[in-house]
C-alpha atoms as a PDB file:
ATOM      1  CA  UNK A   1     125.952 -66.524 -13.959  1.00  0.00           C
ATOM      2  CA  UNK A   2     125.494 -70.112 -15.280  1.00  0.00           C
ATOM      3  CA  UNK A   3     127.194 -71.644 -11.878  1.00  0.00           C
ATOM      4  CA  UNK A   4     124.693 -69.497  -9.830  1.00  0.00           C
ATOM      5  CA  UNK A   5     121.775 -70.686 -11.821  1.00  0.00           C
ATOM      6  CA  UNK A   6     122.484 -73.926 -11.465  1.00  0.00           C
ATOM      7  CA  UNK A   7     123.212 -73.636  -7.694  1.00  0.00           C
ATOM      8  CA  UNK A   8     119.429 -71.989  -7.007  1.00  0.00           C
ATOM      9  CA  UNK A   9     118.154 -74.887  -9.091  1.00  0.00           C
ATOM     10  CA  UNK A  10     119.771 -77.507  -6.743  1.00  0.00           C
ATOM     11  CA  UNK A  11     119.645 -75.739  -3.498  1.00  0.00           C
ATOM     12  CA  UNK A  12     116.127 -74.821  -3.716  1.00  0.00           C
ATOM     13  CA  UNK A  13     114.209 -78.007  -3.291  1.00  0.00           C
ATOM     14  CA  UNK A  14     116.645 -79.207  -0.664  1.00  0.00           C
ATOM     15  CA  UNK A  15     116.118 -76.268   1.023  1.00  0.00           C
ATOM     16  CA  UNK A  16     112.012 -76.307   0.730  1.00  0.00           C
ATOM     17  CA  UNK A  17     112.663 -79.651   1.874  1.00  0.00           C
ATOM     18  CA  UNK A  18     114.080 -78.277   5.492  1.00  0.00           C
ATOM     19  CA  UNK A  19     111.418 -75.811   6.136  1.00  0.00           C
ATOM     20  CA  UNK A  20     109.121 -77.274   8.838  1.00  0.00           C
ATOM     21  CA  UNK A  21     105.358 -76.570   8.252  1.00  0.00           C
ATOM     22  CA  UNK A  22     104.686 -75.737  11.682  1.00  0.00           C
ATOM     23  CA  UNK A  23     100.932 -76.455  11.916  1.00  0.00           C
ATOM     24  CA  UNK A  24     101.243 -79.796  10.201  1.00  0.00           C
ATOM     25  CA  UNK A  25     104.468 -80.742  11.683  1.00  0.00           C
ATOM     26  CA  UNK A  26     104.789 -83.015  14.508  1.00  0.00           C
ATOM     27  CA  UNK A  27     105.796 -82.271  18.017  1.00  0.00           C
ATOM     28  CA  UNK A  28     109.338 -83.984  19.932  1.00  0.00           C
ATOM     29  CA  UNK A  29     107.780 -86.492  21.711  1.00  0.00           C
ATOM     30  CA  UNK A  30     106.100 -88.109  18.700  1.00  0.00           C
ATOM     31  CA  UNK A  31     109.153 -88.030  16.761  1.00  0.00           C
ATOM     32  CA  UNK A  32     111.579 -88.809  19.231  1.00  0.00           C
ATOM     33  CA  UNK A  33     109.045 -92.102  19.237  1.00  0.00           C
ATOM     34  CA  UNK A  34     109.175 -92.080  15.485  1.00  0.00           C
ATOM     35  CA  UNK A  35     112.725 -92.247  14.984  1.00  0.00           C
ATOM     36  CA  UNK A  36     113.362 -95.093  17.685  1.00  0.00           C
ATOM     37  CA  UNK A  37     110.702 -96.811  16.031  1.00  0.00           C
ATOM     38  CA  UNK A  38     112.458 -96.132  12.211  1.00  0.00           C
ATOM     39  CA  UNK A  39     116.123 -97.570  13.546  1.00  0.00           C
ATOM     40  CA  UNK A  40     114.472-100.205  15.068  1.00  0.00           C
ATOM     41  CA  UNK A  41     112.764-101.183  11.542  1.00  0.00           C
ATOM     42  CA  UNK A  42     116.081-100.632  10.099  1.00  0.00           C
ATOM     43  CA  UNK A  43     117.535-103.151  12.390  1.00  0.00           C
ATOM     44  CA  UNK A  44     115.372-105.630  11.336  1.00  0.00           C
ATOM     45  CA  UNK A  45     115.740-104.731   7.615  1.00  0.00           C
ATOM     46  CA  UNK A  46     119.102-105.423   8.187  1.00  0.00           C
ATOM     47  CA  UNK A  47     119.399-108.616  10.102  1.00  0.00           C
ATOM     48  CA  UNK A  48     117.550-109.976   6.728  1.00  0.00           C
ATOM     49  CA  UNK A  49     120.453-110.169   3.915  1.00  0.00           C
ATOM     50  CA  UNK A  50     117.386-110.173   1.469  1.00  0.00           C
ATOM     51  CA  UNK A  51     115.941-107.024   2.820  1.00  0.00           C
ATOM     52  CA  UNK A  52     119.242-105.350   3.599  1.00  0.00           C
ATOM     53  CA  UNK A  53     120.293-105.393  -0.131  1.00  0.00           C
ATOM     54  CA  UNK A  54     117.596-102.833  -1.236  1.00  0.00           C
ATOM     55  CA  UNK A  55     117.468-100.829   1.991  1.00  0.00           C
ATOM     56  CA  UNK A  56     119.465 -97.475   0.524  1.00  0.00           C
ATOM     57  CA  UNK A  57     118.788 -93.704   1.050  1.00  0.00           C
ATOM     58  CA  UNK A  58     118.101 -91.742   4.415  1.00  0.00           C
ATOM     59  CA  UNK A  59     114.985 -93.772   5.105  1.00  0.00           C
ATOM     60  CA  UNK A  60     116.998 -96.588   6.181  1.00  0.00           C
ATOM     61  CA  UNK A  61     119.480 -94.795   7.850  1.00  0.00           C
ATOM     62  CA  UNK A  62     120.775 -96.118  11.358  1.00  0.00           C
ATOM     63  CA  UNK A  63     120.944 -92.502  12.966  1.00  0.00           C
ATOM     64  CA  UNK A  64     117.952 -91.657  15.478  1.00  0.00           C
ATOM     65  CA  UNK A  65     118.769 -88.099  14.673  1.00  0.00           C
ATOM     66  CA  UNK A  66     118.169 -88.486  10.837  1.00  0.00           C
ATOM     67  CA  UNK A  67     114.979 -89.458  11.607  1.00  0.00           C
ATOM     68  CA  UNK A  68     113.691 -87.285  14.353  1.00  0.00           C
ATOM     69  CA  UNK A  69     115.211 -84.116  11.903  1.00  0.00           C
ATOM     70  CA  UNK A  70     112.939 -85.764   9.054  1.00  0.00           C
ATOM     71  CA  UNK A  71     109.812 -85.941  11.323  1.00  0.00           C
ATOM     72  CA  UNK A  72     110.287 -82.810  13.059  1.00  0.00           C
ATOM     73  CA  UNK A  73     110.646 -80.950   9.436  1.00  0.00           C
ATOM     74  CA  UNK A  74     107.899 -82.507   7.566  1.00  0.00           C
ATOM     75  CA  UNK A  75     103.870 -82.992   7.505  1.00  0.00           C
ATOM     76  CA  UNK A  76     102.335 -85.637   9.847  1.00  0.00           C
ATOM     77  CA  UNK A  77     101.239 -87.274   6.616  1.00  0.00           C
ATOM     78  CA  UNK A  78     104.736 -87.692   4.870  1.00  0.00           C
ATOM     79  CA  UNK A  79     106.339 -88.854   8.701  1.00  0.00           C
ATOM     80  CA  UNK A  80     103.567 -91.329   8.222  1.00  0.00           C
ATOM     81  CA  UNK A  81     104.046 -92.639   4.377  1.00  0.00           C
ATOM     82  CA  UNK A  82     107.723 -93.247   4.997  1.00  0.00           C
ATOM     83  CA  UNK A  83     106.884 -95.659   8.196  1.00  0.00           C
ATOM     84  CA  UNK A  84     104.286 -97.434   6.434  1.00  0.00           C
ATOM     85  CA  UNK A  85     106.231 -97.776   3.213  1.00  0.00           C
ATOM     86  CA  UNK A  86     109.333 -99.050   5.250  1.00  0.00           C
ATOM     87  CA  UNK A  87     106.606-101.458   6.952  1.00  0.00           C
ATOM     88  CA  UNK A  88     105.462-102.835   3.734  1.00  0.00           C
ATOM     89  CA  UNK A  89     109.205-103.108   2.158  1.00  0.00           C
ATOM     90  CA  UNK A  90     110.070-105.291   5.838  1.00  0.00           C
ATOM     91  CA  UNK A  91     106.974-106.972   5.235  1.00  0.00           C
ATOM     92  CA  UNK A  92     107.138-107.932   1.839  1.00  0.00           C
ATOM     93  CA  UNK A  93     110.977-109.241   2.479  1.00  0.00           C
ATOM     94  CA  UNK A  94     109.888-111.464   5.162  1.00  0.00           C
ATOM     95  CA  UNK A  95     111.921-109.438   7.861  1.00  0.00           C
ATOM     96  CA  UNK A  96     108.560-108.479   9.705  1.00  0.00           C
END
């Protein structure tokens, strides 16, 4: 009973997480945009060894698809506060 508990607890957010909110979510051809756009940021982040040492989680992952499966399962607004905060960490490590 305890394992199961503790399974619902974890699985839940992730799985709240995946569900798209279809009238706020974006359509293909804006995130197939957004996620060339992401890997190319993380390019740069990485080309910087100053940048590169605190670029960690998914939104510096290398993967197109990461980031088109982010954009096409979240709000227009969060797609858009992950680019601008990877803009301002680039910007603020001098790799943009």
């Amino acid at each position: 009973m305890l394992k199961q508990l503790i399974r619902a607890t974890l699985l839940m957010p992730a799985l709240a997480m995946l569900m798209p909110l279809a009238a706020q979510a974006a359509d293909a051809a804006y995130c197939k945009d957004y996620a060339q756009a992401a890997v190319n940021q993380v390019s740069a982040g990485r080309a910087k060894p100053g940048c590169a040492a605190h670029m960690q989680g998914a939104r510096w992952s290398g993967s197109e698809r990461v980031h088109f499966i982010y954009c096409m399962s979240n709000p227009m607004d969060a797609v858009e506060n992950v680019r601008s905060a990877r803009h301002a960490y680039l910007h603020s490590c001098g790799a943009i």
